[in-house]
N, C-alpha and C. Protein backbone atom coordinates (compact mmCIF):
# COMPACT_ATOMS: atom_id res chain seq x y z
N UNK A 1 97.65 100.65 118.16
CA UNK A 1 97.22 101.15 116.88
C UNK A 1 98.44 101.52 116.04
N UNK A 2 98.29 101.22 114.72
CA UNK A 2 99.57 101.41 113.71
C UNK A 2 99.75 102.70 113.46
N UNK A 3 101.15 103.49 113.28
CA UNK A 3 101.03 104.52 113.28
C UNK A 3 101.18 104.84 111.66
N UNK A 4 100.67 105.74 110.62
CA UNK A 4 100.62 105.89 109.43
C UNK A 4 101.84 106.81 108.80
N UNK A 5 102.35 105.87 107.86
CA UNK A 5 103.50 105.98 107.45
C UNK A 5 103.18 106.40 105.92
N UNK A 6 104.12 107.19 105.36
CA UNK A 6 104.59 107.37 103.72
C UNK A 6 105.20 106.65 103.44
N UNK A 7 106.33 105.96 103.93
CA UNK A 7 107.13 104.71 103.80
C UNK A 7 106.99 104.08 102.12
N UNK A 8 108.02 104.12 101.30
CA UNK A 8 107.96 103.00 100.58
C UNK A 8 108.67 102.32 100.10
N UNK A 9 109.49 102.77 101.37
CA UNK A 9 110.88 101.37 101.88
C UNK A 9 111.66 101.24 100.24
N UNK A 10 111.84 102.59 100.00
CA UNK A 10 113.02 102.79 98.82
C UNK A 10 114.11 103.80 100.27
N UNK A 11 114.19 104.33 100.76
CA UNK A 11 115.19 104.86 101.79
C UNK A 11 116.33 104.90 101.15
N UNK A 12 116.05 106.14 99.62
CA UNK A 12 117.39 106.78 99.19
C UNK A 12 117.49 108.15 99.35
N UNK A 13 118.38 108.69 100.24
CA UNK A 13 118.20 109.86 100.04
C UNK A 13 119.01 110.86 99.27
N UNK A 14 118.20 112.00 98.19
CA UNK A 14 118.89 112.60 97.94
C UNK A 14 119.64 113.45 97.86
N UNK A 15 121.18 113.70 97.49
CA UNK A 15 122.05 114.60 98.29
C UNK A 15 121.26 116.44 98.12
N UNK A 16 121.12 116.44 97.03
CA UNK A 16 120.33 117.57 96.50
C UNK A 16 119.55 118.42 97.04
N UNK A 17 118.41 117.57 97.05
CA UNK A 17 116.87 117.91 98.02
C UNK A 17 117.14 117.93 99.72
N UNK A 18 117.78 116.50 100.12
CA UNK A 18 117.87 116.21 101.30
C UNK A 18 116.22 115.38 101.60
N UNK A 19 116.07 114.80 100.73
CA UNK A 19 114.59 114.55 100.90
C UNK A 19 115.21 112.85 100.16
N UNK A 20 114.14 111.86 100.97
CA UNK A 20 114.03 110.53 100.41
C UNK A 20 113.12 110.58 98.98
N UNK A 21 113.77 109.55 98.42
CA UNK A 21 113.35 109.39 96.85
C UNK A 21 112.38 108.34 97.16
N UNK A 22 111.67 107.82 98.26
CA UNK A 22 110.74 106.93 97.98
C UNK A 22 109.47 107.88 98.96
N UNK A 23 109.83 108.27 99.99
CA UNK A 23 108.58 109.36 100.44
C UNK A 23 108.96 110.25 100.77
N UNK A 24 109.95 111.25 99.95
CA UNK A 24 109.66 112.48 100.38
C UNK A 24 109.74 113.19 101.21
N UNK A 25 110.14 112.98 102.92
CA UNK A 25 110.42 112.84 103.81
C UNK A 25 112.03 113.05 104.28
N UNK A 26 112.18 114.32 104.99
CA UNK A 26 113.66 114.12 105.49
C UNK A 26 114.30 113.23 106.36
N UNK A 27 115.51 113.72 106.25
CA UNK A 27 115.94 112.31 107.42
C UNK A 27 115.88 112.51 108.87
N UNK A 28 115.52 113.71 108.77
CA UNK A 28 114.93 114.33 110.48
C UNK A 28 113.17 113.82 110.92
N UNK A 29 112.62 114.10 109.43
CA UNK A 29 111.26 113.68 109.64
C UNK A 29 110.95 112.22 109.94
N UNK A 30 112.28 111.38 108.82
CA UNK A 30 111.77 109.86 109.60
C UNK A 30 112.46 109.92 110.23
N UNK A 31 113.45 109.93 111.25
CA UNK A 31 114.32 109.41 112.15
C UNK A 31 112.93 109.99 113.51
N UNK A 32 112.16 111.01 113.41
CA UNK A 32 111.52 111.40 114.68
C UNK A 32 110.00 111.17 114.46
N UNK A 33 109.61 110.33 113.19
CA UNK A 33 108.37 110.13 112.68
C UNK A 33 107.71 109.75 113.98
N UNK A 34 107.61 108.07 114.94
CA UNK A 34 107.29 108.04 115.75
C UNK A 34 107.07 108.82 116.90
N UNK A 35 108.03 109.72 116.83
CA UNK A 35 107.49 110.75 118.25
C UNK A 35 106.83 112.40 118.04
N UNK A 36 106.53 112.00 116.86
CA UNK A 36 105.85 113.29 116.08
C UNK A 36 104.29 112.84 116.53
N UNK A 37 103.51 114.08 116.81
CA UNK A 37 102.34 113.52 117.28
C UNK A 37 101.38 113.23 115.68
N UNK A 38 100.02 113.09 116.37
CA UNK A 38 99.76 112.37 114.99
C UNK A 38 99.14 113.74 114.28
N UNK A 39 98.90 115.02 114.62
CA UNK A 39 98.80 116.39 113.93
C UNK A 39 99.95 116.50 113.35
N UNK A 40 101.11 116.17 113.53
CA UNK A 40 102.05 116.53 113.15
C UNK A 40 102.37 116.04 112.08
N UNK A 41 102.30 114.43 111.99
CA UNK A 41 102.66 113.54 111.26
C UNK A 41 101.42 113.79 109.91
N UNK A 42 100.49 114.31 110.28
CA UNK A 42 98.97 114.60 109.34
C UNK A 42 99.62 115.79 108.63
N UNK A 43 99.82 116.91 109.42
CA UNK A 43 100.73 117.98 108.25
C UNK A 43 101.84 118.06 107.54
N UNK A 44 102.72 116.84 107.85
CA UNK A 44 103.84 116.63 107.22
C UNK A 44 103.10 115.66 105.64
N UNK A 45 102.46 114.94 106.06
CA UNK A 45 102.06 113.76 105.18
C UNK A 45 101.24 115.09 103.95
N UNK A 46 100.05 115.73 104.16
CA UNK A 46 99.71 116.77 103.39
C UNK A 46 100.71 117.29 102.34
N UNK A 47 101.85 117.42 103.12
CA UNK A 47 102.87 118.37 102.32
C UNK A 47 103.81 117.66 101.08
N UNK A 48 103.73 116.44 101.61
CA UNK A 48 104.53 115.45 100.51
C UNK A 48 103.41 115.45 99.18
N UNK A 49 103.00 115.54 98.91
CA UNK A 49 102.50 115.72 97.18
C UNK A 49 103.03 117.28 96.44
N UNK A 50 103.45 118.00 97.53
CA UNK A 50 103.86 118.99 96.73
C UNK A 50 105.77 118.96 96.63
N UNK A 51 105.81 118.34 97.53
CA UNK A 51 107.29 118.23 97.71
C UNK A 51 107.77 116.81 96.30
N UNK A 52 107.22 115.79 96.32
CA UNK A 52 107.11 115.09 95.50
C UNK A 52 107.39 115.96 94.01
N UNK A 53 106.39 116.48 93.97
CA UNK A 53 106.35 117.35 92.60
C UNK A 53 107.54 118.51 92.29
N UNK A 54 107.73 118.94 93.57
CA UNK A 54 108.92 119.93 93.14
C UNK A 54 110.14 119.78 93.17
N UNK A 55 110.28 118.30 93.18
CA UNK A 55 111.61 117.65 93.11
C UNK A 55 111.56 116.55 92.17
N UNK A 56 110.56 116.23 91.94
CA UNK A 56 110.36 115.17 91.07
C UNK A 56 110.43 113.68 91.67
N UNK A 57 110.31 113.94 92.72
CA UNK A 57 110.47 112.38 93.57
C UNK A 57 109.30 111.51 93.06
N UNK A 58 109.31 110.28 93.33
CA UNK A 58 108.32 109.51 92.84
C UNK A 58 108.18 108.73 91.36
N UNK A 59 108.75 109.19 90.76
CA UNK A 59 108.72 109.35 89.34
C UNK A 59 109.88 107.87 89.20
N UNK A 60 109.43 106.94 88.21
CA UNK A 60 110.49 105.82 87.97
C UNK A 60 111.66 106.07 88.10
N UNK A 61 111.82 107.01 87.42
CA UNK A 61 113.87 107.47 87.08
C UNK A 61 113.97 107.76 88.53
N UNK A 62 113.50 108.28 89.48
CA UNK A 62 113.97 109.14 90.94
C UNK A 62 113.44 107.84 92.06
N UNK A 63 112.73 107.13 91.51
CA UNK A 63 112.38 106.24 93.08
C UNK A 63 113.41 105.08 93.19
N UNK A 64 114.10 105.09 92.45
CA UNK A 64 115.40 104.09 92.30
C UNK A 64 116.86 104.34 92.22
N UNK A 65 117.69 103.89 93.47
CA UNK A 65 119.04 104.18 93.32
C UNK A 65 119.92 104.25 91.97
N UNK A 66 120.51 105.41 91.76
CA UNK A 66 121.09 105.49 90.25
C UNK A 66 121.75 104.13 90.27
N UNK A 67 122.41 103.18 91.49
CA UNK A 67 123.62 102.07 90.84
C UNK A 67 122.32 100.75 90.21
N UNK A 68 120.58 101.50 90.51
CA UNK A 68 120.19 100.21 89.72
C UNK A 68 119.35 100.31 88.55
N UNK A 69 120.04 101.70 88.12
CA UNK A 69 119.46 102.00 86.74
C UNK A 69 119.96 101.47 85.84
């Protein structure tokens, strides 16, 4: 069974936040995504719409590396 990902394979992260500009997600959270159980991976995933928002991730200008603006 596939395991459910935020993924949207932009994998920039920013120095700032410490959070990826395509999901939101640290680099601790994906590097251990797979061995996170799937409660785990369910409360992390919850939390990315607010994290999104309070960084502004997601947003055209932020889901794209500044060298391809």
């Amino acid at each position: 069974m596939a395991i459910a990902s935020p993924c949207t394979k932009v994998c920039t992260i920013d120095p700032r936040s410490g959070l990826c500009l395509g999901c939101a997600r640290t680099l601790d959270e994906i590097g251990r995504w797979t061995s996170f159980s799937e409660s785990e991976r369910c409360r992390i995933m919850s939390e990315l719409p607010k994290r999104r928002a309070a960084h502004g991730i997601g947003t055209r200008e932020t889901s794209m590396p500044a060298s391809a603006r």
